[in-house]
C-alpha atoms as a PDB file:
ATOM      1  CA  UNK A   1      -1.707  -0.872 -25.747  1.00  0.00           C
ATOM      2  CA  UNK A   2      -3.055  -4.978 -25.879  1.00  0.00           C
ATOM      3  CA  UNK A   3       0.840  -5.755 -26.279  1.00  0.00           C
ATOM      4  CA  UNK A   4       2.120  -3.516 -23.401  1.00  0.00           C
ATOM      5  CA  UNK A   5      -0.975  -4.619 -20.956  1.00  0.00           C
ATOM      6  CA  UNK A   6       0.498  -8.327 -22.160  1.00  0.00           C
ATOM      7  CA  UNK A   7       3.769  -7.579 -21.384  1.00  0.00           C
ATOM      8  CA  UNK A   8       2.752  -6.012 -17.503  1.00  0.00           C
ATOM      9  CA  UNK A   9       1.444  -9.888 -17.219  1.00  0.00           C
ATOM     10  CA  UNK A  10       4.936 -10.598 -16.687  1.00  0.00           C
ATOM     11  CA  UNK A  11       5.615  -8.198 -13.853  1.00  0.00           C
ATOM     12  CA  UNK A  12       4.390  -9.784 -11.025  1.00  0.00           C
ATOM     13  CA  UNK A  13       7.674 -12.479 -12.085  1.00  0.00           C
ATOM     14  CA  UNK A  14      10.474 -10.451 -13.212  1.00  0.00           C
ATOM     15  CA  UNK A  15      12.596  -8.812 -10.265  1.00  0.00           C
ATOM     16  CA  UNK A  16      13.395  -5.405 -10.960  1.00  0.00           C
ATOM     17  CA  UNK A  17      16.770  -6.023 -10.054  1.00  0.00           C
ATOM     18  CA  UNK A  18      17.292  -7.885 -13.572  1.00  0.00           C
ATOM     19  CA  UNK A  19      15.325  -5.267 -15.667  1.00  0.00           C
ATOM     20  CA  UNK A  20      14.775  -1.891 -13.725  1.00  0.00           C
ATOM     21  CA  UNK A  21      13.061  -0.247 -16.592  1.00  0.00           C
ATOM     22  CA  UNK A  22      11.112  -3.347 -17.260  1.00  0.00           C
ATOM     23  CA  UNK A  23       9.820  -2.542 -13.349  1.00  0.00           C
ATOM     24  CA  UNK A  24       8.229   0.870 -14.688  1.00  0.00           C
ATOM     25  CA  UNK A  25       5.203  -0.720 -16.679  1.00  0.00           C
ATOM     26  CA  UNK A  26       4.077  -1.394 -12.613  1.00  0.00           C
ATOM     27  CA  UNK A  27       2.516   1.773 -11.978  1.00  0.00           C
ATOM     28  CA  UNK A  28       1.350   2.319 -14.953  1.00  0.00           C
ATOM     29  CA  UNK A  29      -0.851  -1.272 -15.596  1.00  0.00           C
ATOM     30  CA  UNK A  30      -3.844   0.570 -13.694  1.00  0.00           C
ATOM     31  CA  UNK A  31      -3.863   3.072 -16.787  1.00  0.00           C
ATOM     32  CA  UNK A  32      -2.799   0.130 -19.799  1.00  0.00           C
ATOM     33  CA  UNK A  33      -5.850  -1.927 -18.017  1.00  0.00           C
ATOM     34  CA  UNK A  34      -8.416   1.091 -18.682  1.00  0.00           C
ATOM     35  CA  UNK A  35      -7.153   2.268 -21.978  1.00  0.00           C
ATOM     36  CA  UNK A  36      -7.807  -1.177 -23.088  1.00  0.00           C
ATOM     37  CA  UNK A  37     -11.562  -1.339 -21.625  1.00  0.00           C
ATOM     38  CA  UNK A  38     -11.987   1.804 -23.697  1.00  0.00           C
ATOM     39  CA  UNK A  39     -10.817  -0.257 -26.849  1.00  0.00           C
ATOM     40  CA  UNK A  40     -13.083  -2.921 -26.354  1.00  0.00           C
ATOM     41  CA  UNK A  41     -16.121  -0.417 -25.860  1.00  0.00           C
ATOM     42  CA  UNK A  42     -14.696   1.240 -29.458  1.00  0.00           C
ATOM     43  CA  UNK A  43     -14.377  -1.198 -31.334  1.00  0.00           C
ATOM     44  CA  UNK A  44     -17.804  -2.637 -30.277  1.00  0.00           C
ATOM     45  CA  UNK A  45     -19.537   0.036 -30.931  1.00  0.00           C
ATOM     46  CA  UNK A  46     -17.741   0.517 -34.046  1.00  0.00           C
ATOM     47  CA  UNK A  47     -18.703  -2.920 -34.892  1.00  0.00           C
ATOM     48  CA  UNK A  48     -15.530  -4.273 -35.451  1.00  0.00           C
ATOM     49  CA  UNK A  49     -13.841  -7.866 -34.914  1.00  0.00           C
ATOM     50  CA  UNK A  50     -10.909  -5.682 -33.037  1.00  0.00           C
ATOM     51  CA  UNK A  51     -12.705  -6.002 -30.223  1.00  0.00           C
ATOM     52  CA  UNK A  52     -11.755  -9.564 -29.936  1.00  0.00           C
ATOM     53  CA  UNK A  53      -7.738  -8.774 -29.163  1.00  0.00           C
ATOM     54  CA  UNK A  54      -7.982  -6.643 -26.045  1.00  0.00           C
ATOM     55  CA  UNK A  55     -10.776  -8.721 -25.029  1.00  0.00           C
ATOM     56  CA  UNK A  56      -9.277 -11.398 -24.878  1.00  0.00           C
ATOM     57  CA  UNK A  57      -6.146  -9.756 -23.232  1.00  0.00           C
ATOM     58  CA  UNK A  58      -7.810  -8.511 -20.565  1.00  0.00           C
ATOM     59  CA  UNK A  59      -9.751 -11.837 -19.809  1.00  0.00           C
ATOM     60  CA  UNK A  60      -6.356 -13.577 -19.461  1.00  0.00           C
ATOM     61  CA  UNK A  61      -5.565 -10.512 -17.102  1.00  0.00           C
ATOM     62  CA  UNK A  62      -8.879 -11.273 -15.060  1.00  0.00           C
ATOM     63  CA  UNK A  63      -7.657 -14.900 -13.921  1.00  0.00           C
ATOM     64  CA  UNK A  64      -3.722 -14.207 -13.176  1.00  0.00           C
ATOM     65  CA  UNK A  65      -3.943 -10.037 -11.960  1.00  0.00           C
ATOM     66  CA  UNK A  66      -5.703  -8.384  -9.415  1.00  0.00           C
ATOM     67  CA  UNK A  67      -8.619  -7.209 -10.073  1.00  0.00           C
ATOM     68  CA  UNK A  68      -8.470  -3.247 -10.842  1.00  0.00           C
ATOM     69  CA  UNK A  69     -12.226  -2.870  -9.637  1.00  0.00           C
ATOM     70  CA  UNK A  70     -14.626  -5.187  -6.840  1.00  0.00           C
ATOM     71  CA  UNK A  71     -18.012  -4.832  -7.901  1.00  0.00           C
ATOM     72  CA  UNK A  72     -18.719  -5.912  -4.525  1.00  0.00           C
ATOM     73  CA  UNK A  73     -17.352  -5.537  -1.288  1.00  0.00           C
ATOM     74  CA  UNK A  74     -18.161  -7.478   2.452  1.00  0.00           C
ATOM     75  CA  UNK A  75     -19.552  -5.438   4.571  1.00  0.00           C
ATOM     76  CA  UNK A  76     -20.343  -8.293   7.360  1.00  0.00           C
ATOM     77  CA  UNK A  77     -18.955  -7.328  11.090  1.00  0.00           C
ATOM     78  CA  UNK A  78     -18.286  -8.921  14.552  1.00  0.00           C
ATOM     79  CA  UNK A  79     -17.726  -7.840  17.799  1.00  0.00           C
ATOM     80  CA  UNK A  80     -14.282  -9.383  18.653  1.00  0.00           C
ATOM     81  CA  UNK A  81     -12.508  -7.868  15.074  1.00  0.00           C
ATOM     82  CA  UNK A  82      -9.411  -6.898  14.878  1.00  0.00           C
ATOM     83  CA  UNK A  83      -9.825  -3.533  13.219  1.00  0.00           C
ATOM     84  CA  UNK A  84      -6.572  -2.027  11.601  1.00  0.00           C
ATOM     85  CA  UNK A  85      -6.357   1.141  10.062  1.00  0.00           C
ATOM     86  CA  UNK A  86      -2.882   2.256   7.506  1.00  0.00           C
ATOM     87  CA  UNK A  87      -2.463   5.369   7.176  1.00  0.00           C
ATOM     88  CA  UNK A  88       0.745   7.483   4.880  1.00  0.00           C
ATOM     89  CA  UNK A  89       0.041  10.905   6.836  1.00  0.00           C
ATOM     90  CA  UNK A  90       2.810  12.897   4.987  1.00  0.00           C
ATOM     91  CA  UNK A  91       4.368  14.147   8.091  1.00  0.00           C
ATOM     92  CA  UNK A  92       0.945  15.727   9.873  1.00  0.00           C
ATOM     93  CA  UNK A  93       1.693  18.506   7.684  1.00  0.00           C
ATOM     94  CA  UNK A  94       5.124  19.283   9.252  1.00  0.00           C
ATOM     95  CA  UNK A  95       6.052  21.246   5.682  1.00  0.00           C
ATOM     96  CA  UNK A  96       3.451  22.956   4.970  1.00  0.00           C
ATOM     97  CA  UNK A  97       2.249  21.097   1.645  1.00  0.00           C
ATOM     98  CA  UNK A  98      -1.569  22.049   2.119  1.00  0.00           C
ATOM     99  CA  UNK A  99      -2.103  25.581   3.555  1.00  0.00           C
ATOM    100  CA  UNK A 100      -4.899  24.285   5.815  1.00  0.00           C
ATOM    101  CA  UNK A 101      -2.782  24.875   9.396  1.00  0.00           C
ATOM    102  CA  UNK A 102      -5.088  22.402  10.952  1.00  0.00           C
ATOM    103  CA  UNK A 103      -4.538  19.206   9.353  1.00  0.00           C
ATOM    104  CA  UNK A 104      -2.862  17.542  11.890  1.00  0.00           C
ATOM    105  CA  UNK A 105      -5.645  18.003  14.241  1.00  0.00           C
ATOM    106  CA  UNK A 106      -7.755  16.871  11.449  1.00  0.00           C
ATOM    107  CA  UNK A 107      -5.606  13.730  11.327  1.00  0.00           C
ATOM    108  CA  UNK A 108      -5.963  12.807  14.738  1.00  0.00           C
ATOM    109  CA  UNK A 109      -9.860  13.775  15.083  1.00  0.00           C
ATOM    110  CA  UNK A 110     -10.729  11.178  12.063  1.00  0.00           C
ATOM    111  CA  UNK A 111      -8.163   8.708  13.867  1.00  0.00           C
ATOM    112  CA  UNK A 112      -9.757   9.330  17.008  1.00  0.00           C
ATOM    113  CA  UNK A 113     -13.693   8.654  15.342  1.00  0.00           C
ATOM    114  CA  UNK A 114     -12.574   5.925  13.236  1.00  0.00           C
ATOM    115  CA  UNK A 115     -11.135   4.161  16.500  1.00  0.00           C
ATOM    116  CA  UNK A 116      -8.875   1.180  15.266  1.00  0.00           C
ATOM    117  CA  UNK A 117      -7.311  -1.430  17.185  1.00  0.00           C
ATOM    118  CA  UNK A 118      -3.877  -0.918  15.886  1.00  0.00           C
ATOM    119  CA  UNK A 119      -3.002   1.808  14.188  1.00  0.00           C
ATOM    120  CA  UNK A 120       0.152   1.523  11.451  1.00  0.00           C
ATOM    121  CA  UNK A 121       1.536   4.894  10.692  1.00  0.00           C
ATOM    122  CA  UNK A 122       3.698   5.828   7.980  1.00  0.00           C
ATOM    123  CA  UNK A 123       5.632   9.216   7.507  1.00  0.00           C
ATOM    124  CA  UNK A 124       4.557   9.972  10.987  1.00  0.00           C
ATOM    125  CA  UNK A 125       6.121  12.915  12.769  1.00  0.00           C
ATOM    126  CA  UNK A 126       6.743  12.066  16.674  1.00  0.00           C
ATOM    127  CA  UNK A 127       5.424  15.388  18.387  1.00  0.00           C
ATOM    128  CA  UNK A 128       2.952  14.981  21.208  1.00  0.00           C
ATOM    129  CA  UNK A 129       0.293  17.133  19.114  1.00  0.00           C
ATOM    130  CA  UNK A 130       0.476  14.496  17.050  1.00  0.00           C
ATOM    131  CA  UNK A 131       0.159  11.509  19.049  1.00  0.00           C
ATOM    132  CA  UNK A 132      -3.343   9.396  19.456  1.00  0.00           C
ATOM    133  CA  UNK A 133      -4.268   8.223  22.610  1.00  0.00           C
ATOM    134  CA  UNK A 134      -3.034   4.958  22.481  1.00  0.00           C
ATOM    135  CA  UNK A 135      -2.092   2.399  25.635  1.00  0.00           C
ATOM    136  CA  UNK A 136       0.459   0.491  23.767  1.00  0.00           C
ATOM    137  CA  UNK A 137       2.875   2.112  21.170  1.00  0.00           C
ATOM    138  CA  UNK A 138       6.414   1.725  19.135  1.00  0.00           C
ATOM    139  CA  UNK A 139       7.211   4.519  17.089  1.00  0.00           C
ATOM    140  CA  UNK A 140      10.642   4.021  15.373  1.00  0.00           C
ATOM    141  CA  UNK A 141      12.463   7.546  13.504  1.00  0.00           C
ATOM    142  CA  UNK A 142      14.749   7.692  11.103  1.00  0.00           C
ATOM    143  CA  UNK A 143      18.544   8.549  11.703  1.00  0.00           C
ATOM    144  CA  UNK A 144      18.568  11.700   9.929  1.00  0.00           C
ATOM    145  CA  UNK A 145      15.232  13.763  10.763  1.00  0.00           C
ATOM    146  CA  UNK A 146      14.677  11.970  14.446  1.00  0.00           C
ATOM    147  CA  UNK A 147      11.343  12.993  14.186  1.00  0.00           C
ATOM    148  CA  UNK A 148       9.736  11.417  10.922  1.00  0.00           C
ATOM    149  CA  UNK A 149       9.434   7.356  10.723  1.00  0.00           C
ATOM    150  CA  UNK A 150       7.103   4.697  11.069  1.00  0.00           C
ATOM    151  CA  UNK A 151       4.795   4.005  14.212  1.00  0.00           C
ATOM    152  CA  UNK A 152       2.384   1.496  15.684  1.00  0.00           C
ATOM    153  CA  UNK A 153      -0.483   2.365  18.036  1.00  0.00           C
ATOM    154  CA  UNK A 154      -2.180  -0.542  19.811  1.00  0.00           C
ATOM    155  CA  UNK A 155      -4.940  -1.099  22.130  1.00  0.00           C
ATOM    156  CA  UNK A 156      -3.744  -4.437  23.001  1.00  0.00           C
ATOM    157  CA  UNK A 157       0.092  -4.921  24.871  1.00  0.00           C
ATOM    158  CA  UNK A 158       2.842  -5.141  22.820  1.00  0.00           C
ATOM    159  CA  UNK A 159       5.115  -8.051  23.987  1.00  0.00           C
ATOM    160  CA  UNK A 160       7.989  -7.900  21.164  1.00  0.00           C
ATOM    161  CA  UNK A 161       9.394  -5.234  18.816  1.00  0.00           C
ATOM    162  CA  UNK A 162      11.722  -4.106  16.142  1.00  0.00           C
ATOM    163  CA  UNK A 163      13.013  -3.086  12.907  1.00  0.00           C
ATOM    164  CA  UNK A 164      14.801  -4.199   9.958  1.00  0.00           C
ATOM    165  CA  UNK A 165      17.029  -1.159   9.867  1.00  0.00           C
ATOM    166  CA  UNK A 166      16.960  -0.295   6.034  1.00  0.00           C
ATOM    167  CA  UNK A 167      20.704   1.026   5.013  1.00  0.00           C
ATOM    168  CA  UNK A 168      21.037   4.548   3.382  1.00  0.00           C
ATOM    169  CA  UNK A 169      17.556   5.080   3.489  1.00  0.00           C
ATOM    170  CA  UNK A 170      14.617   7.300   5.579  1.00  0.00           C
ATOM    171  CA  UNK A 171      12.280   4.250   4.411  1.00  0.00           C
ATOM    172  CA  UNK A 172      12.240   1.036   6.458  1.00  0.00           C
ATOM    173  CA  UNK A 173       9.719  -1.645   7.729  1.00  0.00           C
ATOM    174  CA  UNK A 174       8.903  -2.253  11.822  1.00  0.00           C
ATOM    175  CA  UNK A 175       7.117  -4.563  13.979  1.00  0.00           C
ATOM    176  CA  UNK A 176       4.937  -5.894  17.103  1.00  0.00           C
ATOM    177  CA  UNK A 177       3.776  -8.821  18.691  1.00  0.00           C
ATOM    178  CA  UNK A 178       0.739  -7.730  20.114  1.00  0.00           C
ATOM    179  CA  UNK A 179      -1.134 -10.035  22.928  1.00  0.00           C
ATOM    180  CA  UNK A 180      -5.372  -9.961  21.924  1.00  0.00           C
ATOM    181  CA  UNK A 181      -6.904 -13.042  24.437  1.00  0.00           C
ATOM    182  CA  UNK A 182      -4.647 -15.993  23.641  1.00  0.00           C
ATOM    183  CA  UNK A 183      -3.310 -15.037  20.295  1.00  0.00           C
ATOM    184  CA  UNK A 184      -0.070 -13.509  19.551  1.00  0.00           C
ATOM    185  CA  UNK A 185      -0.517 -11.905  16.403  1.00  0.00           C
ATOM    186  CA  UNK A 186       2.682 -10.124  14.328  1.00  0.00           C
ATOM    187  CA  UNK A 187       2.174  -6.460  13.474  1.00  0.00           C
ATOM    188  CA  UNK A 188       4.302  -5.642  10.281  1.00  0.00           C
ATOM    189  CA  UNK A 189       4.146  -1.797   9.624  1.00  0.00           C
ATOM    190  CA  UNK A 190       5.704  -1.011   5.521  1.00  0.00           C
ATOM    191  CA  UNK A 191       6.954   1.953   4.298  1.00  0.00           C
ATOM    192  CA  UNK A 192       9.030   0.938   1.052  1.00  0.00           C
ATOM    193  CA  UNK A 193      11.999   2.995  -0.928  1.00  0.00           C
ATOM    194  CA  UNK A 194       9.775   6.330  -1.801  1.00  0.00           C
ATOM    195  CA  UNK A 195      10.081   7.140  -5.886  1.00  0.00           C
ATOM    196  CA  UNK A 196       9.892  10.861  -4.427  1.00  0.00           C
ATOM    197  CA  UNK A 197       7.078  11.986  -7.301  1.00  0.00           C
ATOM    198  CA  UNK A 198       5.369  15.010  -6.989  1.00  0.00           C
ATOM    199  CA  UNK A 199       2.286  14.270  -9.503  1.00  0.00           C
ATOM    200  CA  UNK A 200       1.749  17.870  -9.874  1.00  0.00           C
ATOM    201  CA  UNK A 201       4.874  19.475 -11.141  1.00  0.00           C
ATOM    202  CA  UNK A 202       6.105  18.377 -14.642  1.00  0.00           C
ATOM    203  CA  UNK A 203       8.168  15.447 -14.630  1.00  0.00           C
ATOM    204  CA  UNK A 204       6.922  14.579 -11.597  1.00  0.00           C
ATOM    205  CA  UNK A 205       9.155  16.918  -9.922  1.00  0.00           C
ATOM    206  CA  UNK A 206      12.100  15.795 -12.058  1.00  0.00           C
ATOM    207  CA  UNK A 207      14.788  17.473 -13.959  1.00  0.00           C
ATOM    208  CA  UNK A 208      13.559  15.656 -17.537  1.00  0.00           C
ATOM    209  CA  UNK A 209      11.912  12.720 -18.294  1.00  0.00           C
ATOM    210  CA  UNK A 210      15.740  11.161 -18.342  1.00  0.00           C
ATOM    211  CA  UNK A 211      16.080  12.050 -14.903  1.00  0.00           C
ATOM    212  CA  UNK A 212      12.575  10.711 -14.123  1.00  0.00           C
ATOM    213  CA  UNK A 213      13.469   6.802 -15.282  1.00  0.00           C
ATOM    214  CA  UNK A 214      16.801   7.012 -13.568  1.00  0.00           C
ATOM    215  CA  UNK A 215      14.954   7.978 -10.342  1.00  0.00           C
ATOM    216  CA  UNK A 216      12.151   5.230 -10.615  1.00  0.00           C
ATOM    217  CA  UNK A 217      14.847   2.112 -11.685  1.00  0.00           C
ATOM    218  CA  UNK A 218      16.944   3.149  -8.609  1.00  0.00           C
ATOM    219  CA  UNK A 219      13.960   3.251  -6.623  1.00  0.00           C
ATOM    220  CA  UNK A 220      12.598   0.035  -7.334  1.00  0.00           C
ATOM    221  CA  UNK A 221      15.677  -1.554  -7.262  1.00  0.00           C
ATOM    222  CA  UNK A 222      15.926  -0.486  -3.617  1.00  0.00           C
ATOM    223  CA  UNK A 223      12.536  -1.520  -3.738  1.00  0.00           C
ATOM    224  CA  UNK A 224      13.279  -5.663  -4.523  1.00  0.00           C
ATOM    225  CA  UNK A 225      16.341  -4.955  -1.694  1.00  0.00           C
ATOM    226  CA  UNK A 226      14.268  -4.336   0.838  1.00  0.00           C
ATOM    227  CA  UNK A 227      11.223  -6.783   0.423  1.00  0.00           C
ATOM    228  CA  UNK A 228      14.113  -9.234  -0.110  1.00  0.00           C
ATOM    229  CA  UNK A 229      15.062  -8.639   3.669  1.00  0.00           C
ATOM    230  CA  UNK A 230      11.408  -8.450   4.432  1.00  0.00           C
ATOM    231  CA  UNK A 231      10.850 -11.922   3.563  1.00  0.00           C
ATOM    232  CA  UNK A 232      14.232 -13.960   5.186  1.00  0.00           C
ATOM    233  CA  UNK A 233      13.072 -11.718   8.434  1.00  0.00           C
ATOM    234  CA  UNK A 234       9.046 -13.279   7.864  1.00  0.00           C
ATOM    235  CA  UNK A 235      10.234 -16.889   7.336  1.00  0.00           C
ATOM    236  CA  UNK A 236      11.273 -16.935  11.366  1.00  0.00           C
ATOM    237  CA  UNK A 237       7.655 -16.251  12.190  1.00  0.00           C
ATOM    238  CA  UNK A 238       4.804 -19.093  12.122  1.00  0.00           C
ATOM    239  CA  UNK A 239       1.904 -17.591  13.996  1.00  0.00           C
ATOM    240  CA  UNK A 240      -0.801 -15.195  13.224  1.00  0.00           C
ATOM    241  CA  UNK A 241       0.380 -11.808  11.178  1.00  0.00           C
ATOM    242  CA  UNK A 242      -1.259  -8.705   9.246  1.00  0.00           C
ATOM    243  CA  UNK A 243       1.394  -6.677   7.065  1.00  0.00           C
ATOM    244  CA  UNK A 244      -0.181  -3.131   6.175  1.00  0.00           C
ATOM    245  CA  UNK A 245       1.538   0.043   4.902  1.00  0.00           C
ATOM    246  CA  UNK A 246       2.895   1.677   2.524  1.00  0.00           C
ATOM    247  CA  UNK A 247       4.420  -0.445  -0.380  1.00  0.00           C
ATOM    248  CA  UNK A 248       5.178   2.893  -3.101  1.00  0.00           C
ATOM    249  CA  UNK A 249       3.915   0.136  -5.659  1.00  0.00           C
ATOM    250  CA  UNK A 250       1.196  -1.163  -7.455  1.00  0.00           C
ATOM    251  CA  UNK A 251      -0.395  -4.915  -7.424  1.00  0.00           C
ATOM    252  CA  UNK A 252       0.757  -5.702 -10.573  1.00  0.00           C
ATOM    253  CA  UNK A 253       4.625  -5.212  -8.848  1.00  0.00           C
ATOM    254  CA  UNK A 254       7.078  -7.687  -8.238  1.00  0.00           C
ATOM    255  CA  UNK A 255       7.177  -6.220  -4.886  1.00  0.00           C
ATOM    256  CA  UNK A 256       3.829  -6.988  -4.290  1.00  0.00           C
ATOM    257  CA  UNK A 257       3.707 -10.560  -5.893  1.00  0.00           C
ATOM    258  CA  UNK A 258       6.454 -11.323  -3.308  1.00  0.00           C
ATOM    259  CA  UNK A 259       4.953 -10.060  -0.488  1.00  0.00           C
ATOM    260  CA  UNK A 260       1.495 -11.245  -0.661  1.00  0.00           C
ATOM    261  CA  UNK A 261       2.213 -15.066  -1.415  1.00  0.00           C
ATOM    262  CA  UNK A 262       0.163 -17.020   0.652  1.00  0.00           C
ATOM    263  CA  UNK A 263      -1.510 -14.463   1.939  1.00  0.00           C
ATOM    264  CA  UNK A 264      -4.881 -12.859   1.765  1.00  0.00           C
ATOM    265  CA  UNK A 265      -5.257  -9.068   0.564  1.00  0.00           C
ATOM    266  CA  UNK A 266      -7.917  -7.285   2.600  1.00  0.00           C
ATOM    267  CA  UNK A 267      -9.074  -4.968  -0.645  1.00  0.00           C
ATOM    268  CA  UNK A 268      -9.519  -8.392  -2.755  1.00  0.00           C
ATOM    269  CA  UNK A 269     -11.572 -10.145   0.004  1.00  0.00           C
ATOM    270  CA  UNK A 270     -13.837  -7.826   1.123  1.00  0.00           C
ATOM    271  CA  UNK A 271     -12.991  -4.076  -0.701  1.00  0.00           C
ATOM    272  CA  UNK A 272     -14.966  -2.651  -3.094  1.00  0.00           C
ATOM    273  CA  UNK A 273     -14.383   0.063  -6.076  1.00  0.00           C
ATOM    274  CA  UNK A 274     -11.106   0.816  -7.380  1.00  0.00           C
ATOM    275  CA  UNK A 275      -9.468   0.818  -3.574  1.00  0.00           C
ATOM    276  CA  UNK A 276      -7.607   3.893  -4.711  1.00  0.00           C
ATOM    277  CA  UNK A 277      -5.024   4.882  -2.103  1.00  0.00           C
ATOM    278  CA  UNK A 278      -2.947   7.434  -3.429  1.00  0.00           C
ATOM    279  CA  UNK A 279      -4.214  11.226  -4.261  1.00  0.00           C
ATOM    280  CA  UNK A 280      -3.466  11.319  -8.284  1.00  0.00           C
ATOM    281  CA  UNK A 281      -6.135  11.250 -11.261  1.00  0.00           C
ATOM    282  CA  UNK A 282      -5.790   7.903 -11.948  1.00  0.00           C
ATOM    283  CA  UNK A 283      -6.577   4.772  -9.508  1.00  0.00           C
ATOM    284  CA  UNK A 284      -3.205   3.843  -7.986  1.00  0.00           C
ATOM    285  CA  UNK A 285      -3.215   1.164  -5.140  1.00  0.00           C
ATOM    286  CA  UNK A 286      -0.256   1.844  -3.531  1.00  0.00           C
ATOM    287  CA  UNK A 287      -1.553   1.207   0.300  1.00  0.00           C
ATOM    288  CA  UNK A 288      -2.225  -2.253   1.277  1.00  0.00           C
ATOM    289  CA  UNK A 289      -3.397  -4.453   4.174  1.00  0.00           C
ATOM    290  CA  UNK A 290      -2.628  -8.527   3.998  1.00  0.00           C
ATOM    291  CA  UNK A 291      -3.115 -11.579   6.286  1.00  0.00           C
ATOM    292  CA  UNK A 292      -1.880 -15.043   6.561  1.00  0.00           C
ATOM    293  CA  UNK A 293      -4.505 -17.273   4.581  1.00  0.00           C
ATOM    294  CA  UNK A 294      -6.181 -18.477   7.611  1.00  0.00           C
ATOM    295  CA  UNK A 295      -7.329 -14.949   8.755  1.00  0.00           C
ATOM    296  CA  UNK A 296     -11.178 -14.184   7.835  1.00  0.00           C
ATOM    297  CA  UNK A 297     -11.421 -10.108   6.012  1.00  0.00           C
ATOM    298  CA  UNK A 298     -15.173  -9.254   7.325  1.00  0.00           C
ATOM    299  CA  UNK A 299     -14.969  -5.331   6.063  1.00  0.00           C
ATOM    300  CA  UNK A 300     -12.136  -3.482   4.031  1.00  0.00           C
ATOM    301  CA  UNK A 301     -12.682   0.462   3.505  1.00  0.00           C
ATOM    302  CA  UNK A 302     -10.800   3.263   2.205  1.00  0.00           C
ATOM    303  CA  UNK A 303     -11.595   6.587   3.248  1.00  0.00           C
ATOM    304  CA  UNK A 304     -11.434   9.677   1.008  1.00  0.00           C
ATOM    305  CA  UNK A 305     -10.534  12.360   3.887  1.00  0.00           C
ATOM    306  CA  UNK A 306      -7.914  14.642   1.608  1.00  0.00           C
ATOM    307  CA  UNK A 307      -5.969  15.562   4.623  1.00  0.00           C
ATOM    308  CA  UNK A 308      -2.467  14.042   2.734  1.00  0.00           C
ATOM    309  CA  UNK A 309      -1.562  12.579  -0.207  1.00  0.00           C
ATOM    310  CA  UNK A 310      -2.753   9.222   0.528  1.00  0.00           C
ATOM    311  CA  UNK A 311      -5.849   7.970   1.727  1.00  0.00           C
ATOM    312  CA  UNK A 312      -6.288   5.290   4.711  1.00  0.00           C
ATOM    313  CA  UNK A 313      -7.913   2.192   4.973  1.00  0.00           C
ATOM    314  CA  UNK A 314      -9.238   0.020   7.129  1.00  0.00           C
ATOM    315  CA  UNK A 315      -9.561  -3.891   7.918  1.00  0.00           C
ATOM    316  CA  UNK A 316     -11.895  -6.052  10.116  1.00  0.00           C
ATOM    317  CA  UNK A 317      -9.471  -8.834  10.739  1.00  0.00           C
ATOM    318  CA  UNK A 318     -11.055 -11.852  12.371  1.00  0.00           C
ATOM    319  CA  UNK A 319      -9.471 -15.699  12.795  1.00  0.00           C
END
């Protein structure tokens, strides 16, 4: 376990387009940091000089990771925030997954309480049930279903939009300028390549285990694809930008080592807990909200309303 939680240092370097099975140790770092907490605890208590290896494993992990757990959170607020709110809403329900009929309207009701500035929505299903009351809006389907995609809900005008247009794919990444005073601030809204796991069913929903590895490597190859189109498209932007969604990867990723250079992560600055996104037994981060490096996080929360299989979070996104 100390050697394997050494090896998922590497991770954050190694594109999963060189070693796809390599990529694999990503989601499962949350568990190889845990296992190794309960070592330490062991062998201390056990009073042996074991202690010392995954101790001193995991305190190389504390300076060049991110953290698995804030202690503390920021919980500071002003009036002109930007607040934005990600949210993976598994289709409102469209398939029936949880028998409760009304959890769309459940959706909307906590969306409508909660209030955010700009709303990112992935695995959104365009119905007008579904919709929020929103002035400002692009919601962007994918080729196949017409209904199910990505949208962005804004309270402020949207002046520029668009989408990268991921090939052979129902996954893809949009965006908005949106106009808040005299700022012009770039809206990116994620969803990347979906490992299709279903936690609950053996295999994770897969023929075998063989089937399983094939599945993930293919997946995060698609994966590296897409955030390297992500970040030629970000290099022709110099203002003021928040990326949120969902990345279908951990922070210990490549993916997310990419992504989140020079750039502030909302959970890190100002979350608190385990920032646990994604409905499974063990903490997965899989949802994320970042900034450029001059933005200030004042509040980061995620919510624990079981109305899908992930849970959203929230921002307060000053500059």
């Amino acid at each position: 376990m100390a050697a394997l939680l050494l090896l998922s240092y590497v991770l954050p370097y190694t594109s999963p387009k060189l070693f796809p099975s390599f990529a694999i140790l990503s989601l499962l770092a949350p568990i190889i940091i845990i296992i190794n907490i309960a070592f330490v605890l062991y062998w201390l208590v056990s009073l042996k000089k074991q202690f010392l290896l995954s101790t001193l494993i995991l305190t190389i992990g504390w300076f060049i990771i991110p953290n698995i757990y804030k202690f503390t959170g920021n919980s500071s607020s002003l009036n002109d925030d930007l607040k934005v709110m990600s949210y993976n809403v598994r289709l409102f329900n469209f398939w029936n997954w949880t028998d409760d009929k009304n959890t769309s309207t459940l959706i909307k009701d906590f969306i409508k309480e909660v209030s955010p500035d700009i709303l990112l929505l992935q695995e959104n299903y365009d119905e007008q049930k579904n919709k929020p009351n929103y002035p400002y809006s692009y919601i962007k389907s994918n080729i196949k279903s017409k209904k199910a995609g990505l949208a962005i809900f804004s309270k402020f005008p949207i002046i520029n939009k668009g989408s990268l247009n991921f090939k052979n794919t129902s996954n893809d990444i949009i965006f908005v300028d949106i106009v808040k005073k005299k700022d012009t601030i770039r809206i990116y809204n994620f969803h990347l390549q979906s490992l299709h796991l279903r936690p609950e069913q053996e295999n994770f929903g897969q023929e075998n285990s063989s089937k399983l590895i094939e599945r993930l490597k293919e997946g995060f190859v698609k994966q590296a694809e897409q955030t390297e189109l992500f970040l030629a498209h970000e290099k022709k932007w110099k203002g003021k930008k928040i990326i949120g969604g969902d990345f279908n990867n951990t922070s210990y990723s490549w993916v997310y080592n990419q992504i989140s250079k020079d750039k502030k992560d909302a959970f890190i600055e100002a979350g608190s807990g385990f920032g646990k996104t994604f409905d499974y037994w063990f903490p997965m981060r899989i949802d994320f909200i970042l900034t450029d490096e001059n933005a200030i996080i004042n509040k980061f929360t995620t919510f624990s309303e079981k109305n899908s299989d992930h849970f959203p979070i929230l921002a307060k996104i000053h500059w």
